[in-house]
Protein backbone atom coordinates (compact mmCIF):
# COMPACT_ATOMS: atom_id res chain seq x y z
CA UNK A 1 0.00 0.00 0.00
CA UNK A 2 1.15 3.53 -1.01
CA UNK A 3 0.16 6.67 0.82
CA UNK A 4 0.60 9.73 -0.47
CA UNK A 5 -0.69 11.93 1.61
CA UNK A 6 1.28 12.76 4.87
CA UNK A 7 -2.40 13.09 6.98
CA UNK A 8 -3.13 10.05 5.87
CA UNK A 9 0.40 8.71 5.93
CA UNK A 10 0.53 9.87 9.56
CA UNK A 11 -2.91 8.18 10.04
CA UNK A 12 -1.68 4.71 8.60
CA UNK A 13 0.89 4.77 11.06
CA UNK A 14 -1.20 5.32 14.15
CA UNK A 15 -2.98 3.05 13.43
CA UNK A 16 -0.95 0.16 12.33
CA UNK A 17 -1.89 0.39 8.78
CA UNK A 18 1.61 0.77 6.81
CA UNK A 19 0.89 -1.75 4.41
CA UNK A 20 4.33 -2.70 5.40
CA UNK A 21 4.72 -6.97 7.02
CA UNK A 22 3.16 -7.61 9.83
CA UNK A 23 6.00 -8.34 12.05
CA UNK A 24 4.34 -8.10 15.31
CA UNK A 25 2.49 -11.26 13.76
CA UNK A 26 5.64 -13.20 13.34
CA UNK A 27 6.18 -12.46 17.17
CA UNK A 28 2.87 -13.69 17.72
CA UNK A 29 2.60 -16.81 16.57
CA UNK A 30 4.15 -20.01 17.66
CA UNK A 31 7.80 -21.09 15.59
CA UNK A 32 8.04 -24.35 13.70
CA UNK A 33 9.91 -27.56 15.19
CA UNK A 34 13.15 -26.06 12.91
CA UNK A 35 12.88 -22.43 13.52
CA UNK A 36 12.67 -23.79 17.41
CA UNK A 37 15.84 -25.63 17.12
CA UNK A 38 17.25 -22.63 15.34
CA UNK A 39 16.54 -19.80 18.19
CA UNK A 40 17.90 -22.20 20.55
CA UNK A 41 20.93 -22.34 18.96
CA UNK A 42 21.00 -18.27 18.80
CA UNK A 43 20.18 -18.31 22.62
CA UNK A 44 22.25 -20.57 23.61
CA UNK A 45 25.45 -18.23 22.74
CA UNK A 46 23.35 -14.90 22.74
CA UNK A 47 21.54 -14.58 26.27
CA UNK A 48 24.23 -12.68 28.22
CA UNK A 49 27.07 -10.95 28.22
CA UNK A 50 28.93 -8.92 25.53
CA UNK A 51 27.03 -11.53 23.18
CA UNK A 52 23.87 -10.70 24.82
CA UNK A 53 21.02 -9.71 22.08
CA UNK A 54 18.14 -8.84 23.97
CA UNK A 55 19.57 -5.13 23.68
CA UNK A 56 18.54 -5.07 20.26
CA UNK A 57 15.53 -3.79 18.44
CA UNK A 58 14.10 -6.32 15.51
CA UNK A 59 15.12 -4.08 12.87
CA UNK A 60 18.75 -3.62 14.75
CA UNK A 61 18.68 -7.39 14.81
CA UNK A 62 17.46 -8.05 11.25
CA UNK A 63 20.33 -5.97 9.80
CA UNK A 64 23.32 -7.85 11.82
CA UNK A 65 21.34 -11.13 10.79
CA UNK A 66 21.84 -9.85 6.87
CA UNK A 67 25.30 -8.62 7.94
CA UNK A 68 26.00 -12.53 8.81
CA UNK A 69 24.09 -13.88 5.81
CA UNK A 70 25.89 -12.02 3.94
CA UNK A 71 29.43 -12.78 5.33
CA UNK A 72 30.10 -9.65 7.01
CA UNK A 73 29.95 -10.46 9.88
CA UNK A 74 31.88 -13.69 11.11
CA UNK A 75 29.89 -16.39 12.66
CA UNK A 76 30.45 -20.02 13.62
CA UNK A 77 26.91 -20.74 12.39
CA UNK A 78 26.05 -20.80 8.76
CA UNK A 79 23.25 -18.47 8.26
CA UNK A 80 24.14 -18.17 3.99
CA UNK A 81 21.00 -20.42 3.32
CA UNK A 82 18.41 -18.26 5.30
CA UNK A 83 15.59 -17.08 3.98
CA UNK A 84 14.45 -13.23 4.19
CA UNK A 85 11.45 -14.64 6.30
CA UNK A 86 13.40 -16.88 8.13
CA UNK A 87 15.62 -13.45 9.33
CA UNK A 88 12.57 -12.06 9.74
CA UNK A 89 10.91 -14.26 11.71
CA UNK A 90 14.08 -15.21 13.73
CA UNK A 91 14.91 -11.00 14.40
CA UNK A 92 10.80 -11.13 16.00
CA UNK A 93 11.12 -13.92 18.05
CA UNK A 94 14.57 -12.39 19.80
CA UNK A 95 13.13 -9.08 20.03
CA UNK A 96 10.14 -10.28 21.99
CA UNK A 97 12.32 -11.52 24.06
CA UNK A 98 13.37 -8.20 25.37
């Protein structure tokens, strides 16, 4: 959804309308039996310390999550086979957690 106007713009936004993905839905709903395993994995390095993620904002935490897709970032974990939605969806989950 476009919006052109910035009253209505600004109305879309108060209200939840962007048109953009419904993230908080991601957050809401339960993970699969792999994305389960996979967010274990994340927490199980990534739950305190200077590793700690729960600092994070989901869009802070979707762009390192590209970052290590990508290869920018080094990580033991292979995260090149990821899917946008699986970022997304793992980047809700941890920022619920906050």
């Amino acid at each position: 959804m476009r919006i052109h106007h910035p009253l209505l713009l600004w109305f879309a936004l108060a209200c939840g309308c962007s048109g953009a993905s419904s993230s908080t839905a991601v957050a809401e709903r339960p993970p699969s039996a792999d994305m389960k395993k996979l967010l274990a994995k994340c927490t199980s390095c990534h739950k305190s310390g200077p590793l700690d993620l729960s600092v994070y904002s989901r869009s802070e935490l979707r762009k390192k999550l590209e970052a290590v897709r990508a290869g920018k970032t080094k990580h033991p974990t292979d995260m090149s086979t990821l899917s946008d939605e699986q970022l997304d969806e793992i980047a809700a989950h941890l920022a619920a957690k906050r």
